[in-house]
C-alpha atoms as a PDB file:
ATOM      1  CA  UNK A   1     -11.954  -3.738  20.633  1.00  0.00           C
ATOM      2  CA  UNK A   2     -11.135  -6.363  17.989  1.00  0.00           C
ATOM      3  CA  UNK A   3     -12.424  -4.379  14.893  1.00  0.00           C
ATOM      4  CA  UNK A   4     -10.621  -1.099  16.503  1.00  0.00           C
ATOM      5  CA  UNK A   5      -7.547  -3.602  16.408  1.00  0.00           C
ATOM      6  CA  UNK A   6      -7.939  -5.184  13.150  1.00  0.00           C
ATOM      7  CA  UNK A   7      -8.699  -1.676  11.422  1.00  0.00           C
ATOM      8  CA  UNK A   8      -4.842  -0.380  12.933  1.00  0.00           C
ATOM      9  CA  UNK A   9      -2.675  -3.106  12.671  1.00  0.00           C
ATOM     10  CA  UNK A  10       0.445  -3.611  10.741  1.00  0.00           C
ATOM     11  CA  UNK A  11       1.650  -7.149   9.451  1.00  0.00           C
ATOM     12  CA  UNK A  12       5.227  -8.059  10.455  1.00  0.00           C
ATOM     13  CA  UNK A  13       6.871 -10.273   7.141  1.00  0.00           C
ATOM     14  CA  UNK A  14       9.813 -12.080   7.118  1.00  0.00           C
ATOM     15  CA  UNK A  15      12.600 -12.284   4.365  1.00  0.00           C
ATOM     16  CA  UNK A  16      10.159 -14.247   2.120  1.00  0.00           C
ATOM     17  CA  UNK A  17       7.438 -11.791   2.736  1.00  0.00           C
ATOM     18  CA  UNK A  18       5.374 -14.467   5.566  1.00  0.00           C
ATOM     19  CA  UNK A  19       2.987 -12.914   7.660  1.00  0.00           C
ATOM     20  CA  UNK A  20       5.062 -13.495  11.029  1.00  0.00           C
ATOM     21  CA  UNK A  21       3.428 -11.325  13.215  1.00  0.00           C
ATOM     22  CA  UNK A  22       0.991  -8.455  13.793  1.00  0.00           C
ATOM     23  CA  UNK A  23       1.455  -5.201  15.698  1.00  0.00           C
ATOM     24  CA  UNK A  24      -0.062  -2.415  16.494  1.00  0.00           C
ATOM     25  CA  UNK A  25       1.927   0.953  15.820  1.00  0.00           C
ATOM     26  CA  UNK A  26       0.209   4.067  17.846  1.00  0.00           C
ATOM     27  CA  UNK A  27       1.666   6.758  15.286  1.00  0.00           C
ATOM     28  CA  UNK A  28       1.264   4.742  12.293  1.00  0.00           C
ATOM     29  CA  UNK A  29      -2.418   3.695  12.757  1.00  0.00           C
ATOM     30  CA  UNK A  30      -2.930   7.341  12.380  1.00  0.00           C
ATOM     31  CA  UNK A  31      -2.205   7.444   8.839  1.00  0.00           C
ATOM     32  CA  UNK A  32      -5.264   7.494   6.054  1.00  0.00           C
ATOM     33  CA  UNK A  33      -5.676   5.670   3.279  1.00  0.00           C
ATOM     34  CA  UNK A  34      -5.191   7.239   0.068  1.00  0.00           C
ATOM     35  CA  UNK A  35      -4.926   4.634  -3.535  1.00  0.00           C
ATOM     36  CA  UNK A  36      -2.923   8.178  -4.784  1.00  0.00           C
ATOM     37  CA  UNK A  37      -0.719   7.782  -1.492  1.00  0.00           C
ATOM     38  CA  UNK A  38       2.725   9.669  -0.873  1.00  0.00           C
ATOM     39  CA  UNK A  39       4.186   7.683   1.553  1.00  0.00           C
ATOM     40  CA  UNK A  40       4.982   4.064   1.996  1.00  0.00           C
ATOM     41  CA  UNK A  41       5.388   1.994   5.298  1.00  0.00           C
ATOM     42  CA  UNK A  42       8.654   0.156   5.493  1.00  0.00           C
ATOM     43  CA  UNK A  43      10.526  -1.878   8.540  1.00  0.00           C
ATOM     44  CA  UNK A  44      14.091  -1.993   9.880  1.00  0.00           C
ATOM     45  CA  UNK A  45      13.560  -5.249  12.277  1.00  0.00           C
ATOM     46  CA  UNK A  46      10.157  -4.543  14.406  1.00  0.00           C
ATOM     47  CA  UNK A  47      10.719  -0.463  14.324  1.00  0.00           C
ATOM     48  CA  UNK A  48       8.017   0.535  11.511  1.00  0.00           C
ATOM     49  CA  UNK A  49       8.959   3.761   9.271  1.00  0.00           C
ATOM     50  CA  UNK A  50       7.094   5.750   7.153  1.00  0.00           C
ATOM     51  CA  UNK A  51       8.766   6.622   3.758  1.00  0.00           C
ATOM     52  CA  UNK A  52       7.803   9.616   1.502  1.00  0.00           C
ATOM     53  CA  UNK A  53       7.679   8.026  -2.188  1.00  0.00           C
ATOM     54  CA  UNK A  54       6.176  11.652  -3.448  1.00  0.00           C
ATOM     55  CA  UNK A  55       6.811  15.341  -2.787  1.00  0.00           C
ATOM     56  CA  UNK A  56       4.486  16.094   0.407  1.00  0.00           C
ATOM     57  CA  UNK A  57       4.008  19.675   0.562  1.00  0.00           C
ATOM     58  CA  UNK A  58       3.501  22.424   3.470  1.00  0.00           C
ATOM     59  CA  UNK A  59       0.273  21.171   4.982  1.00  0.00           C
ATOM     60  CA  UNK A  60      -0.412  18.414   2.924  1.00  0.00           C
ATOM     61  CA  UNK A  61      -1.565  14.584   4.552  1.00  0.00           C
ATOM     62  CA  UNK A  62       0.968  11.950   4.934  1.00  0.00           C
ATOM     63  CA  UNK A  63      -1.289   9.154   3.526  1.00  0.00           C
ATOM     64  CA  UNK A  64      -0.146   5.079   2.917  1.00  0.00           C
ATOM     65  CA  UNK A  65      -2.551   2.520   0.910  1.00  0.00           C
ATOM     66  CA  UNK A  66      -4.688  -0.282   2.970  1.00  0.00           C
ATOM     67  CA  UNK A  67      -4.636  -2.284  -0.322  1.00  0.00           C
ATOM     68  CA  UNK A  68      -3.195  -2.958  -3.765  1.00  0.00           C
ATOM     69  CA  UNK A  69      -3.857  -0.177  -6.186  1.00  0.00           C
ATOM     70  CA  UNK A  70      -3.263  -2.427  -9.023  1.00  0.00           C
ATOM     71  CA  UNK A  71      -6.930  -3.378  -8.622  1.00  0.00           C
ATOM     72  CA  UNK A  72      -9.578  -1.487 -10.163  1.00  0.00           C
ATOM     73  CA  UNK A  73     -11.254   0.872  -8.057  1.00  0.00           C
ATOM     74  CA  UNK A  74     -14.536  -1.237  -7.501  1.00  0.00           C
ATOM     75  CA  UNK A  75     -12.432  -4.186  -6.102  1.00  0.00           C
ATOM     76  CA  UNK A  76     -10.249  -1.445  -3.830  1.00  0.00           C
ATOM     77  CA  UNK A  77     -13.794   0.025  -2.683  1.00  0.00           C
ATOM     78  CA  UNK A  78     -15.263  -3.120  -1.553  1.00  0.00           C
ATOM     79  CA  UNK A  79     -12.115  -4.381   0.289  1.00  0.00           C
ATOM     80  CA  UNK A  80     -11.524  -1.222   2.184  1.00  0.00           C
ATOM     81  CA  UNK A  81     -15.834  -1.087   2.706  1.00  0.00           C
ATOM     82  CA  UNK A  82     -15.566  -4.624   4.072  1.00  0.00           C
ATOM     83  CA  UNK A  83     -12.173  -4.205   6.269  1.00  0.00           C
ATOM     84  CA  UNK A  84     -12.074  -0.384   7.377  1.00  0.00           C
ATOM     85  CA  UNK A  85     -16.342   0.408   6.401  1.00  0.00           C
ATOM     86  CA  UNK A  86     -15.260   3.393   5.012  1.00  0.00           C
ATOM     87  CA  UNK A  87     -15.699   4.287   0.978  1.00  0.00           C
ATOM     88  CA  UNK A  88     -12.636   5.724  -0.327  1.00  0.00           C
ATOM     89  CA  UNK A  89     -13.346   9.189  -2.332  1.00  0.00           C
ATOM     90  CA  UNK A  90      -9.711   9.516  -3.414  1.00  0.00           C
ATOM     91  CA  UNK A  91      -8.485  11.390  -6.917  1.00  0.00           C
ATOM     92  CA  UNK A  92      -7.379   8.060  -8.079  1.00  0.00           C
ATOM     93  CA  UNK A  93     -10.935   6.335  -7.280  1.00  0.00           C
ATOM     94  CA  UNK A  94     -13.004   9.101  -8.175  1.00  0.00           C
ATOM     95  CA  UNK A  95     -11.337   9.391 -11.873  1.00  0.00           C
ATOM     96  CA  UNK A  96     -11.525   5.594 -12.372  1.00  0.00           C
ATOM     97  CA  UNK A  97     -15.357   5.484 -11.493  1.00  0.00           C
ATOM     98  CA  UNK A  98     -16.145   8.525 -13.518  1.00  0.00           C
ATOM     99  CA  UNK A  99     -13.891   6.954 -16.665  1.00  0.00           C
ATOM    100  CA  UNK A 100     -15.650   3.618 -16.155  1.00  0.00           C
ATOM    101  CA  UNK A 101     -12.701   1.723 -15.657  1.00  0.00           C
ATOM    102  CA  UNK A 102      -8.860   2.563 -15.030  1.00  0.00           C
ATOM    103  CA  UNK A 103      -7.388   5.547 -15.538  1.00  0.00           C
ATOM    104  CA  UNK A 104      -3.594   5.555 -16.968  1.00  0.00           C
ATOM    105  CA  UNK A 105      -1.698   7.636 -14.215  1.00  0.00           C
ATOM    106  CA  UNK A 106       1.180   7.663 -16.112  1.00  0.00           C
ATOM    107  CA  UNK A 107       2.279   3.765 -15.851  1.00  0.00           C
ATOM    108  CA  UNK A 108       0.735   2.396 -19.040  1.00  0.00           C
ATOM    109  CA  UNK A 109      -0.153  -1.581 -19.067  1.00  0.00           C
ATOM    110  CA  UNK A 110       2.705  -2.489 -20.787  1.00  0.00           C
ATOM    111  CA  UNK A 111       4.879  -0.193 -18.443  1.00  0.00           C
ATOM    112  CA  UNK A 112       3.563  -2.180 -15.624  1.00  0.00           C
ATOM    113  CA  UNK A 113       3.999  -5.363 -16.713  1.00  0.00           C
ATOM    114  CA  UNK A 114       7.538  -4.841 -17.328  1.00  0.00           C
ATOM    115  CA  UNK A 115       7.808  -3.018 -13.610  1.00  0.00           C
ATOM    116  CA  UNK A 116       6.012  -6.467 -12.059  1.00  0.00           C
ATOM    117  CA  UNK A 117       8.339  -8.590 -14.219  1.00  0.00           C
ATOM    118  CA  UNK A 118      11.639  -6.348 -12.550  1.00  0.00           C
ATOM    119  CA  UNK A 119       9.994  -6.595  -9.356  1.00  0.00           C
ATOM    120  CA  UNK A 120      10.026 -10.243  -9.302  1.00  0.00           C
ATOM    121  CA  UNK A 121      13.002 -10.394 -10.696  1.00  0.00           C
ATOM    122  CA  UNK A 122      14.661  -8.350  -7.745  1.00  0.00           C
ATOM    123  CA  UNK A 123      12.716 -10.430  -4.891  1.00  0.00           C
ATOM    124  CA  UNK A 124      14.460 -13.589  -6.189  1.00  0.00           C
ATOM    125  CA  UNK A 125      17.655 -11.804  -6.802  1.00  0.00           C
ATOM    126  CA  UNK A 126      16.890 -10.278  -2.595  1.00  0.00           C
ATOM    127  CA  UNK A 127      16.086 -13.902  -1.551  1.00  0.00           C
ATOM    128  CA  UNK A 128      18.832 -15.499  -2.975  1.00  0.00           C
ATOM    129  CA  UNK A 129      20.802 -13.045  -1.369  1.00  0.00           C
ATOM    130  CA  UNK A 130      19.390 -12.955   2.205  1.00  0.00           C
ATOM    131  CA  UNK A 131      18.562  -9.363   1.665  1.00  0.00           C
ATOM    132  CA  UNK A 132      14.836  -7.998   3.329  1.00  0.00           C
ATOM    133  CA  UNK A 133      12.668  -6.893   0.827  1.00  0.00           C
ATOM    134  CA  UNK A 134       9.019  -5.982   0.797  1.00  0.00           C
ATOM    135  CA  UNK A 135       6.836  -5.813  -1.927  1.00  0.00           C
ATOM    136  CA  UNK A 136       4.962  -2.134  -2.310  1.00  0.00           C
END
């Protein structure tokens, strides 16, 4: 029961992005993981939405990320192995492993660190101003 738990639940943050809480959202815990995901899990108080960030076509899986795709795929592997003991054979993961390292998806590395630096940049801006905001 506790690894069918800790496999499907959501973490609850408050305005400073603190681990306040965990829940368990039937619907939700549904979704797969995908590090080439479409959609993005957001919340308005304690009701949990999922977000399209992509075009999802006729058919197609809604699917959210279990960890940070920043990482390379290796690192993702082993986390989601030792969390969810499952091996993720994703586009993303697949292309990385076969390139021997990352592949650029169209965000080069100076893209991204420019994108982190804005990012932090609008958390502080969102704390300062009491706005919720939650880091993707």
């Amino acid at each position: 029961m506790y690894g069918a738990i800790q496999c499907n639940e959501f973490s609850i943050m408050d305005n400073d992005l603190n681990g306040i809480a965990f829940a368990i959202y039937l619907r939700a815990s549904m979704a797969n993981h995908s590090c080439d995901y479409n959609c993005i899990v957001v919340f308005d108080e304690r009701k949990l939405q999922l977000r399209t960030i992509k075009d999802v076509k006729d058919g197609e899986e809604c699917t959210i990320s279990y960890v940070d795709v920043i990482n390379p795929a290796k690192e993702r592997q082993a986390k989601l192995e030792e969390e969810y003991h499952f091996t993720c054979k994703c586009v993303k993961c697949v292309e990385e492993i076969n390139a021997s390292g990352p592949v650029d998806d169209g965000l080069g590395e100076l893209e991204l660190q420019s994108l982190m630096k804005s990012s932090e940049q609008i958390q502080d801006a969102a704390k300062s101003q009491d706005i919720l905001f939650f880091a993707i």
